[in-house]
PDB file of N, CA and C in Angstrom:
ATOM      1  N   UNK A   1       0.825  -1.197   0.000  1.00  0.00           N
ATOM      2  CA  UNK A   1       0.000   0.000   0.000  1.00  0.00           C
ATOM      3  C   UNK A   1       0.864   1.254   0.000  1.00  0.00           C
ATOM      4  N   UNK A   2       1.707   1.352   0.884  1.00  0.00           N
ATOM      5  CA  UNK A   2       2.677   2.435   0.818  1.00  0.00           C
ATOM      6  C   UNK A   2       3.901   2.975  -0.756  1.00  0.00           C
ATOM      7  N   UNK A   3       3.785   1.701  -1.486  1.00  0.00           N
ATOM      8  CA  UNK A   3       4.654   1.638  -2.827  1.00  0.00           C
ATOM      9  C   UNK A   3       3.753   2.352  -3.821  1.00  0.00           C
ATOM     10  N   UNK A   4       2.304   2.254  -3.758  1.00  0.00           N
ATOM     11  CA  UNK A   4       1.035   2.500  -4.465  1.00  0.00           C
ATOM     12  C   UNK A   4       0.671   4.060  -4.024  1.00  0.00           C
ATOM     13  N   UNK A   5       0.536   4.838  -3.075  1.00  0.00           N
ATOM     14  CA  UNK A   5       0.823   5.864  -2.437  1.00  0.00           C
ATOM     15  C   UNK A   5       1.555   6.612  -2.825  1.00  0.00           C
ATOM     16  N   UNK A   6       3.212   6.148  -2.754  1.00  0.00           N
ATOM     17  CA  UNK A   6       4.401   6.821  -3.396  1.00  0.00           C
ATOM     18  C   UNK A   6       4.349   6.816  -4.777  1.00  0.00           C
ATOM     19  N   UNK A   7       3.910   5.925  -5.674  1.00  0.00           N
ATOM     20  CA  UNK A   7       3.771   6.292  -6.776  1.00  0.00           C
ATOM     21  C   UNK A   7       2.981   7.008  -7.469  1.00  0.00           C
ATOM     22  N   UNK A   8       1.454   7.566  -6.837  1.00  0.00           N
ATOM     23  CA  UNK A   8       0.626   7.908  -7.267  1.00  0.00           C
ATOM     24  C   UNK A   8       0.959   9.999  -6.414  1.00  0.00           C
ATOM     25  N   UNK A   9       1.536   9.917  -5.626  1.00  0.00           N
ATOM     26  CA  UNK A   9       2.520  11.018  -5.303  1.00  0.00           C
ATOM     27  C   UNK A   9       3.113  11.422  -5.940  1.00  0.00           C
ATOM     28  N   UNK A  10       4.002  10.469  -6.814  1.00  0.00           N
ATOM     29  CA  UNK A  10       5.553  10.806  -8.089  1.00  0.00           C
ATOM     30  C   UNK A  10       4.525  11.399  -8.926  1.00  0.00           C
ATOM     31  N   UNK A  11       3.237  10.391  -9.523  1.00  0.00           N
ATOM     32  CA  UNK A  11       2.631  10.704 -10.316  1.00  0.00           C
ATOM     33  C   UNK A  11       1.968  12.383 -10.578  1.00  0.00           C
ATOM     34  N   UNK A  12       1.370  12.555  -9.319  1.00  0.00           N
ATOM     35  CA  UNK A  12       0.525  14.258  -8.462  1.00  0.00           C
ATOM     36  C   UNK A  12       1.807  14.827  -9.351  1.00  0.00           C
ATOM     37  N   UNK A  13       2.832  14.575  -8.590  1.00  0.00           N
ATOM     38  CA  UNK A  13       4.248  15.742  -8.854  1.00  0.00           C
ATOM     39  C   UNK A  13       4.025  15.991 -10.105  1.00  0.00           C
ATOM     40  N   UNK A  14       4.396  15.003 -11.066  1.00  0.00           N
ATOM     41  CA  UNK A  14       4.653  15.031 -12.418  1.00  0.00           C
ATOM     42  C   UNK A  14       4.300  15.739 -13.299  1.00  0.00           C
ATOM     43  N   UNK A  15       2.945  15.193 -12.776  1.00  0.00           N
ATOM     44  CA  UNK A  15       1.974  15.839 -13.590  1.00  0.00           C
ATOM     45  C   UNK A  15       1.392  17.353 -13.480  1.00  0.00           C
ATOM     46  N   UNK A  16       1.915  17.950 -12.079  1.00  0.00           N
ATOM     47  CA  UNK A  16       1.482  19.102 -11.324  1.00  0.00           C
ATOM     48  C   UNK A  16       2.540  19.880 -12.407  1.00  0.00           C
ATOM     49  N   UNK A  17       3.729  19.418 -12.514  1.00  0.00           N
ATOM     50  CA  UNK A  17       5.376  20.157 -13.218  1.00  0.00           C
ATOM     51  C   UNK A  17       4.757  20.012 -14.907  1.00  0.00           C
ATOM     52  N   UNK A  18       4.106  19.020 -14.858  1.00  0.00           N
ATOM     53  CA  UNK A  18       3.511  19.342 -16.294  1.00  0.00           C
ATOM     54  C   UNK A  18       2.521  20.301 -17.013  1.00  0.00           C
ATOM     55  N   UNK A  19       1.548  20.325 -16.309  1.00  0.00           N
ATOM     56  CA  UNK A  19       0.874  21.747 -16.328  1.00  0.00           C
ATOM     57  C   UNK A  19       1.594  22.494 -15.967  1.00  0.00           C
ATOM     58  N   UNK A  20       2.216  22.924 -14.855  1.00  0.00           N
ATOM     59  CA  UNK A  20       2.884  23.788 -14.963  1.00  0.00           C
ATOM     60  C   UNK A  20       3.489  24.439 -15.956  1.00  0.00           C
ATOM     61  N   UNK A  21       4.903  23.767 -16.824  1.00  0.00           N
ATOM     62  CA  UNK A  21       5.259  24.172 -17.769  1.00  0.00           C
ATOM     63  C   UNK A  21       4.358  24.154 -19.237  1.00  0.00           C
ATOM     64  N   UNK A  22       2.954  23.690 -19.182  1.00  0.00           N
ATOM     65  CA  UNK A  22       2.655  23.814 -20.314  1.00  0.00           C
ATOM     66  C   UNK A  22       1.750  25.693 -20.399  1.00  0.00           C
ATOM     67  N   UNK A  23       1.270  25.528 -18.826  1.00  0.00           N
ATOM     68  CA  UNK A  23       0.996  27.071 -18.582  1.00  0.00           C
ATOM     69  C   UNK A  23       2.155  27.958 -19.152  1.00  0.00           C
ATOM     70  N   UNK A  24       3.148  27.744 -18.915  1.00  0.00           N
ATOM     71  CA  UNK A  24       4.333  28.645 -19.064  1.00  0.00           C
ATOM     72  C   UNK A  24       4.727  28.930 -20.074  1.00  0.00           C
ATOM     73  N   UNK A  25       4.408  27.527 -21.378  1.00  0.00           N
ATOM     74  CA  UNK A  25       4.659  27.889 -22.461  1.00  0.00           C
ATOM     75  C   UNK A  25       3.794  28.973 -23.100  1.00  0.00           C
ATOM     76  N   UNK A  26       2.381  28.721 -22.891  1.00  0.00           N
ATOM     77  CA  UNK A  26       1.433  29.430 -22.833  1.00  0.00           C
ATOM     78  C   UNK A  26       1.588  30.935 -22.828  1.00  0.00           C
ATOM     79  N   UNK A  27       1.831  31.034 -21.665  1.00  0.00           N
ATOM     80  CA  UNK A  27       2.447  32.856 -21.032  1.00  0.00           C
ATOM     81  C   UNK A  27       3.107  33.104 -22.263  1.00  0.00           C
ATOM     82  N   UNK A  28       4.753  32.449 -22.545  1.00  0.00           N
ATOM     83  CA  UNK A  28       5.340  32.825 -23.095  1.00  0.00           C
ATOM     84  C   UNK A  28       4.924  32.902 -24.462  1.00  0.00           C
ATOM     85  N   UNK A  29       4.076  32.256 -25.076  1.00  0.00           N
ATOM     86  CA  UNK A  29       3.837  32.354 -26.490  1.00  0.00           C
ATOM     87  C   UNK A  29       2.456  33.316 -26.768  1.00  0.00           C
ATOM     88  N   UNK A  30       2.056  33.877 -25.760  1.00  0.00           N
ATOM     89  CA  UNK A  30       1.261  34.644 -25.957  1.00  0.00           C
ATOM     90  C   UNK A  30       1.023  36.248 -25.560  1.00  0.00           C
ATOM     91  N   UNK A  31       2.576  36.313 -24.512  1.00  0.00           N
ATOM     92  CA  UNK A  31       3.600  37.699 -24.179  1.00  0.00           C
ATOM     93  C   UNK A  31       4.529  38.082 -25.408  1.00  0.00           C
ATOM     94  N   UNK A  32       5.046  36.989 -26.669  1.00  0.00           N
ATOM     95  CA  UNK A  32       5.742  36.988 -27.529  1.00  0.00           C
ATOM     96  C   UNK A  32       4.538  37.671 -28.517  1.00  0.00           C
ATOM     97  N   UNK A  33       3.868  37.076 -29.003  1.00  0.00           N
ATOM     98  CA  UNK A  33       2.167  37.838 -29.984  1.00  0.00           C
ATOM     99  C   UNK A  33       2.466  39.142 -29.501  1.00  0.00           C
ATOM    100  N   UNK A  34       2.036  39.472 -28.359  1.00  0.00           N
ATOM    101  CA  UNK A  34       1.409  40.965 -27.573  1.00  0.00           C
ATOM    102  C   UNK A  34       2.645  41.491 -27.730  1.00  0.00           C
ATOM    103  N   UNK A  35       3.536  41.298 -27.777  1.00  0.00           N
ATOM    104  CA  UNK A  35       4.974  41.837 -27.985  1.00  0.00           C
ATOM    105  C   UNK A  35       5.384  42.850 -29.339  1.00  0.00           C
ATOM    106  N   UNK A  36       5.431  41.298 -29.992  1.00  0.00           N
ATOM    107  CA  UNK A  36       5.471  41.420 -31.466  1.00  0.00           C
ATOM    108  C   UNK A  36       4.438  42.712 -31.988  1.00  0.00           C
ATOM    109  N   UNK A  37       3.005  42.565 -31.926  1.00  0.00           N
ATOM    110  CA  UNK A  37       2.465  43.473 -32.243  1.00  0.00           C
ATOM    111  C   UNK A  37       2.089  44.455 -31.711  1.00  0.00           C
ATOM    112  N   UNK A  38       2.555  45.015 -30.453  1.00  0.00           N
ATOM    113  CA  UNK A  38       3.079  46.657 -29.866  1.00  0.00           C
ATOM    114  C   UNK A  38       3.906  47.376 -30.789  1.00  0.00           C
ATOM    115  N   UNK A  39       5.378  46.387 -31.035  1.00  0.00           N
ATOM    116  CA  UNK A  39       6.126  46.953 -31.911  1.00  0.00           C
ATOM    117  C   UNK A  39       5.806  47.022 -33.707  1.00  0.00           C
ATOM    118  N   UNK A  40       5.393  46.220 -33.786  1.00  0.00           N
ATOM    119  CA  UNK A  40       4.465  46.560 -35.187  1.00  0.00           C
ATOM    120  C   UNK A  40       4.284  47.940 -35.127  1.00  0.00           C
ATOM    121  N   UNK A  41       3.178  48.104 -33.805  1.00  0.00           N
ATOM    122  CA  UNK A  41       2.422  49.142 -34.261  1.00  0.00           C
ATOM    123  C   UNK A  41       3.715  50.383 -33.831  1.00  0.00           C
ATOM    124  N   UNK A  42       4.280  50.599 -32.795  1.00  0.00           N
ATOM    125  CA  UNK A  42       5.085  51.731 -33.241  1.00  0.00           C
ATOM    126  C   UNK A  42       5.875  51.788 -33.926  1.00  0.00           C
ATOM    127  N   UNK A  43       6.249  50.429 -34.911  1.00  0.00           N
ATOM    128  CA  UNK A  43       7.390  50.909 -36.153  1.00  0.00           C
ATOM    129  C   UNK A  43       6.546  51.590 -36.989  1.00  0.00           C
ATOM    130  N   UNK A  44       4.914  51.079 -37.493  1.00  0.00           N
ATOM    131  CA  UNK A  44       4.494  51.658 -38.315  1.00  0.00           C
ATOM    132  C   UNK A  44       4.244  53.466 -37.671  1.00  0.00           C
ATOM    133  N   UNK A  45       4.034  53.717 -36.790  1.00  0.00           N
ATOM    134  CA  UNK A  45       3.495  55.247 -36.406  1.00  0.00           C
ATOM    135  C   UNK A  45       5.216  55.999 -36.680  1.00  0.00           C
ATOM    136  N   UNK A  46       6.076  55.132 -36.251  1.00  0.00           N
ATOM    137  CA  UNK A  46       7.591  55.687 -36.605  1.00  0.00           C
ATOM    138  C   UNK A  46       8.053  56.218 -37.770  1.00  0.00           C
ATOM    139  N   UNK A  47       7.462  55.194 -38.957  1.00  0.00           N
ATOM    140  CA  UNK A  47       7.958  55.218 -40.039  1.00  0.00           C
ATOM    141  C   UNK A  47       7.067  56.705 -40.584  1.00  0.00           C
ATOM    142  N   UNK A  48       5.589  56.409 -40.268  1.00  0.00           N
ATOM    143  CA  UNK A  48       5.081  57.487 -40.777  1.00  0.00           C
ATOM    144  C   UNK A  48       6.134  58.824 -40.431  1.00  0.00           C
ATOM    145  N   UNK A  49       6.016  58.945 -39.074  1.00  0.00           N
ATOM    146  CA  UNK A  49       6.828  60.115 -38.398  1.00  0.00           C
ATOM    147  C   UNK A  49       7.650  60.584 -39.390  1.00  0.00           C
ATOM    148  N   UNK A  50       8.832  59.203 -40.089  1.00  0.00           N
ATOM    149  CA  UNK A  50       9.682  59.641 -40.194  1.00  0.00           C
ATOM    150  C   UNK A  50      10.128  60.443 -41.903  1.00  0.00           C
ATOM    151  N   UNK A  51       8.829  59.594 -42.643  1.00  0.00           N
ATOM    152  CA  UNK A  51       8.033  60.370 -43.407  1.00  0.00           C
ATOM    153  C   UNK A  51       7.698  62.030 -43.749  1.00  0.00           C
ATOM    154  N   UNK A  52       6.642  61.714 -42.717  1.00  0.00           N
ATOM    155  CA  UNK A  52       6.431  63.494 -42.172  1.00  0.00           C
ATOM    156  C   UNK A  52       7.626  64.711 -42.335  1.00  0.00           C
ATOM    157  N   UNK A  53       8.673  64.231 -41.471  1.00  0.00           N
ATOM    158  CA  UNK A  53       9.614  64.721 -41.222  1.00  0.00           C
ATOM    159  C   UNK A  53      10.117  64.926 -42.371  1.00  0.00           C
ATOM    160  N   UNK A  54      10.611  64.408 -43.415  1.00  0.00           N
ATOM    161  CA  UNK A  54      11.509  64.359 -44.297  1.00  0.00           C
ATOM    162  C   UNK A  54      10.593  64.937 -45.477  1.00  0.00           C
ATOM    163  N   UNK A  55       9.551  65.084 -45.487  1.00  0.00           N
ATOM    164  CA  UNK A  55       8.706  66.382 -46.595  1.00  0.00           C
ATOM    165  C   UNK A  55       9.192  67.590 -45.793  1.00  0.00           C
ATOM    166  N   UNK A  56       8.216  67.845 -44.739  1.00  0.00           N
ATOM    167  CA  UNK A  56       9.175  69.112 -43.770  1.00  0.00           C
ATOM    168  C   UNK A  56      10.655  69.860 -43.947  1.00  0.00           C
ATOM    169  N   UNK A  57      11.171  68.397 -43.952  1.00  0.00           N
ATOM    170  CA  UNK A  57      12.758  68.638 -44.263  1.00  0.00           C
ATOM    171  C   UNK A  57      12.787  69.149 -46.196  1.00  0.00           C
ATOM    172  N   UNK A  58      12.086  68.794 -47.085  1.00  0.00           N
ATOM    173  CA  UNK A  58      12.101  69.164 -48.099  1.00  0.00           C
ATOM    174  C   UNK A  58      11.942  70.582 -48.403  1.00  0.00           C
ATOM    175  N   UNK A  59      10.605  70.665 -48.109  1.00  0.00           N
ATOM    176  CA  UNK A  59      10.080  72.218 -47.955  1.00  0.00           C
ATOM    177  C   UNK A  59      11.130  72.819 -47.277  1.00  0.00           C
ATOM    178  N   UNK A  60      11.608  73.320 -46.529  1.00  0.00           N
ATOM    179  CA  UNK A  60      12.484  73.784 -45.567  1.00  0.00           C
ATOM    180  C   UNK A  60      13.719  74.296 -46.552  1.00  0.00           C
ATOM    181  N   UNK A  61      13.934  72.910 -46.973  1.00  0.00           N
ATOM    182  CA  UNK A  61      15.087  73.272 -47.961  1.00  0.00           C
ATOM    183  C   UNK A  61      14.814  73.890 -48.900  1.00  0.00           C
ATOM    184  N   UNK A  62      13.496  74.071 -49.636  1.00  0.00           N
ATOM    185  CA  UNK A  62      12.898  74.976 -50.510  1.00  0.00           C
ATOM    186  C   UNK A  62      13.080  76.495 -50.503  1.00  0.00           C
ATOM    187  N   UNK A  63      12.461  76.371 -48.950  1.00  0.00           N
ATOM    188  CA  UNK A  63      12.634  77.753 -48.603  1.00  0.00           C
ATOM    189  C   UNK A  63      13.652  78.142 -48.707  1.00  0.00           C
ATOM    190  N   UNK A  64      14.461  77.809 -48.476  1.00  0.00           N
ATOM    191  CA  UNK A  64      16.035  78.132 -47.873  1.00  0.00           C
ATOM    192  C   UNK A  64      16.189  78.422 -49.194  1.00  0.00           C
ATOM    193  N   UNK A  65      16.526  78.091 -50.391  1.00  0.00           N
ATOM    194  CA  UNK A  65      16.332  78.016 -51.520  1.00  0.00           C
ATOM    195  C   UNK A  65      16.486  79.731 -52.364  1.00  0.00           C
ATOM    196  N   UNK A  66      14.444  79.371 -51.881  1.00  0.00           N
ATOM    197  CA  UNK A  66      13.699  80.536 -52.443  1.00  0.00           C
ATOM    198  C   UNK A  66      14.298  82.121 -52.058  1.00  0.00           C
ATOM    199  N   UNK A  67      15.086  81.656 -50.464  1.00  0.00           N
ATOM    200  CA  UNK A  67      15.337  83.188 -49.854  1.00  0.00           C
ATOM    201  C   UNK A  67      16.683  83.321 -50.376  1.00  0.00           C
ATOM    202  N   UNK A  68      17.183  82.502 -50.878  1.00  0.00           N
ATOM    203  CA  UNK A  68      18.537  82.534 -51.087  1.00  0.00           C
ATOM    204  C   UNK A  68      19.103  83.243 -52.505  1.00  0.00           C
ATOM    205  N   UNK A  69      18.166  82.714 -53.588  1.00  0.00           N
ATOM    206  CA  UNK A  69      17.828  83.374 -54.871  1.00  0.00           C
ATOM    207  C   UNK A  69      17.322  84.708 -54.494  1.00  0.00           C
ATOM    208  N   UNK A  70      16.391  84.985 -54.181  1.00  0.00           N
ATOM    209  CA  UNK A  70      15.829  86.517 -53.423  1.00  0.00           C
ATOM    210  C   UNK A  70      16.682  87.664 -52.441  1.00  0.00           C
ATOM    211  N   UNK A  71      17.585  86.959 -51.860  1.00  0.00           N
ATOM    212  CA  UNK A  71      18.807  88.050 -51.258  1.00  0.00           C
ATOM    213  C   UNK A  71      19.597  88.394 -52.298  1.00  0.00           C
ATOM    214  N   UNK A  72      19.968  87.987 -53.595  1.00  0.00           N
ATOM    215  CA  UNK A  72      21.175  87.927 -54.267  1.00  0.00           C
ATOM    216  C   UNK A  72      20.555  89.212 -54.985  1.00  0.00           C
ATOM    217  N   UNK A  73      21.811  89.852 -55.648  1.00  0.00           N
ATOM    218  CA  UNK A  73      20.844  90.923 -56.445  1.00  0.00           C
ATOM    219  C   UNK A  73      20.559  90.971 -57.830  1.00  0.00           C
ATOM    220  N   UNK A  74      19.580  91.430 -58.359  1.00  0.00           N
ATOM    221  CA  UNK A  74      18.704  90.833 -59.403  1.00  0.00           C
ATOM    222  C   UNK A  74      19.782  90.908 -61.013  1.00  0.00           C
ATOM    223  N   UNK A  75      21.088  91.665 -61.183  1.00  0.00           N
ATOM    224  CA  UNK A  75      21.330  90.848 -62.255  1.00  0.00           C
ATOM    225  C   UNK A  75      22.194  89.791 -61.851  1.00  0.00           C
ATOM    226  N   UNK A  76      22.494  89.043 -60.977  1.00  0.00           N
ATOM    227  CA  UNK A  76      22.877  87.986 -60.517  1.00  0.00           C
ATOM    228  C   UNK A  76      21.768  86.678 -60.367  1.00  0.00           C
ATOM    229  N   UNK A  77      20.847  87.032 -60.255  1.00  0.00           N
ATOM    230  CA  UNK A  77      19.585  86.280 -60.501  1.00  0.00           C
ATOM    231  C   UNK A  77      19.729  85.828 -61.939  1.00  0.00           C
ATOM    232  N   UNK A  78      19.600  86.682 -62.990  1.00  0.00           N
ATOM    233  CA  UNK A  78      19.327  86.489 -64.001  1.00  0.00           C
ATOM    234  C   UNK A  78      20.344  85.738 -64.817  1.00  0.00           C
ATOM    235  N   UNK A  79      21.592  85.980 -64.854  1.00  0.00           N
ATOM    236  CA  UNK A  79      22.638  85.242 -64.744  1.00  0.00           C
ATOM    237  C   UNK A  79      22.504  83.668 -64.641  1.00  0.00           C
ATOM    238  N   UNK A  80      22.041  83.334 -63.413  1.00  0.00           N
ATOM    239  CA  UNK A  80      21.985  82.359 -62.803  1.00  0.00           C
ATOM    240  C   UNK A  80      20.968  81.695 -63.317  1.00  0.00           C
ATOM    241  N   UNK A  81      20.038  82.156 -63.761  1.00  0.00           N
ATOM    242  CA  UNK A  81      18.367  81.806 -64.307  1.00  0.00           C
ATOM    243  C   UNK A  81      18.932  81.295 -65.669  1.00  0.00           C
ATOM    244  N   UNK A  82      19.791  82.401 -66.578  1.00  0.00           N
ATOM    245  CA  UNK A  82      19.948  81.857 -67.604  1.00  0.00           C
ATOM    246  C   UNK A  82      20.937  80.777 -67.839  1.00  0.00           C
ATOM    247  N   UNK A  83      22.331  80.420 -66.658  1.00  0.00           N
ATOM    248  CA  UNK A  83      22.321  79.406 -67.141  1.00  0.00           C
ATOM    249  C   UNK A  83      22.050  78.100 -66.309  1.00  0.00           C
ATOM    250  N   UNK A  84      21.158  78.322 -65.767  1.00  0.00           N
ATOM    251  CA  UNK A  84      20.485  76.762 -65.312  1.00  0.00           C
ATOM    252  C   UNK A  84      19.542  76.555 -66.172  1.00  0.00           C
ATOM    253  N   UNK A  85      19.254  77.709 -67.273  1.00  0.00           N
ATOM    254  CA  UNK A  85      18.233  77.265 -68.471  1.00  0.00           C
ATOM    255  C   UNK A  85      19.003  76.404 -70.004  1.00  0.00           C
ATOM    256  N   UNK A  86      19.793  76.373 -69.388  1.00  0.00           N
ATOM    257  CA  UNK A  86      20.975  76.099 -70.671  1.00  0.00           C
ATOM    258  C   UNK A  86      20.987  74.436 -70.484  1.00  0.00           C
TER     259      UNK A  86
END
C-alpha cells in the first residue's frame, strides 16, 4: 500500500510540473504575440513620423532656396536663371 501511495505522489508531482510548464509555455507564447504586435504598431506610427519629417525637411530646404535666390541681387539672378536654363 505504501509503494502504491508513493507512486501515485511521483505521479501528483509530475503531472502538477507538467501543467505547470505547459501554462508557461502558454504565457510565453502569448507575451511573444502581444509583444510582437506593440512593436508593429510603433514601427508603423515611426515610419510614418519619419516620413512626415523628411517632406518638412524638403520644404524647408525649398525655402532656404527661395530666400537665397531673393537676397542675391537681381542681375545675378538672371545670370543664374539663364544658365540653369541652358
Amino acid at each position: 500500500m505504501g509503494s502504491v501511495i508513493e507512486n501515485l505522489t511521483t505521479m501528483y508531482i509530475l503531472l502538477i510540473a507538467l501543467v505547470g510548464l505547459l501554462l508557461y509555455a502558454a504565457y510565453i507564447i502569448m507575451h511573444v504575440h502581444n509583444t510582437r504586435s506593440r512593436a508593429a504598431k510603433k514601427y508603423k506610427i515611426g515610419k510614418r513620423l519619419i516620413k512626415e519629417l523628411a517632406n518638412q525637411y524638403v520644404k524647408l530646404n525649398r525655402m532656404y532656396e527661395d530666400e537665397e535666390q531673393q537676397t542675391k541681387p537681381i542681375m545675378a539672378r538672371d545670370v543664374i536663371a539663364n544658365l540653369e536654363d541652358r
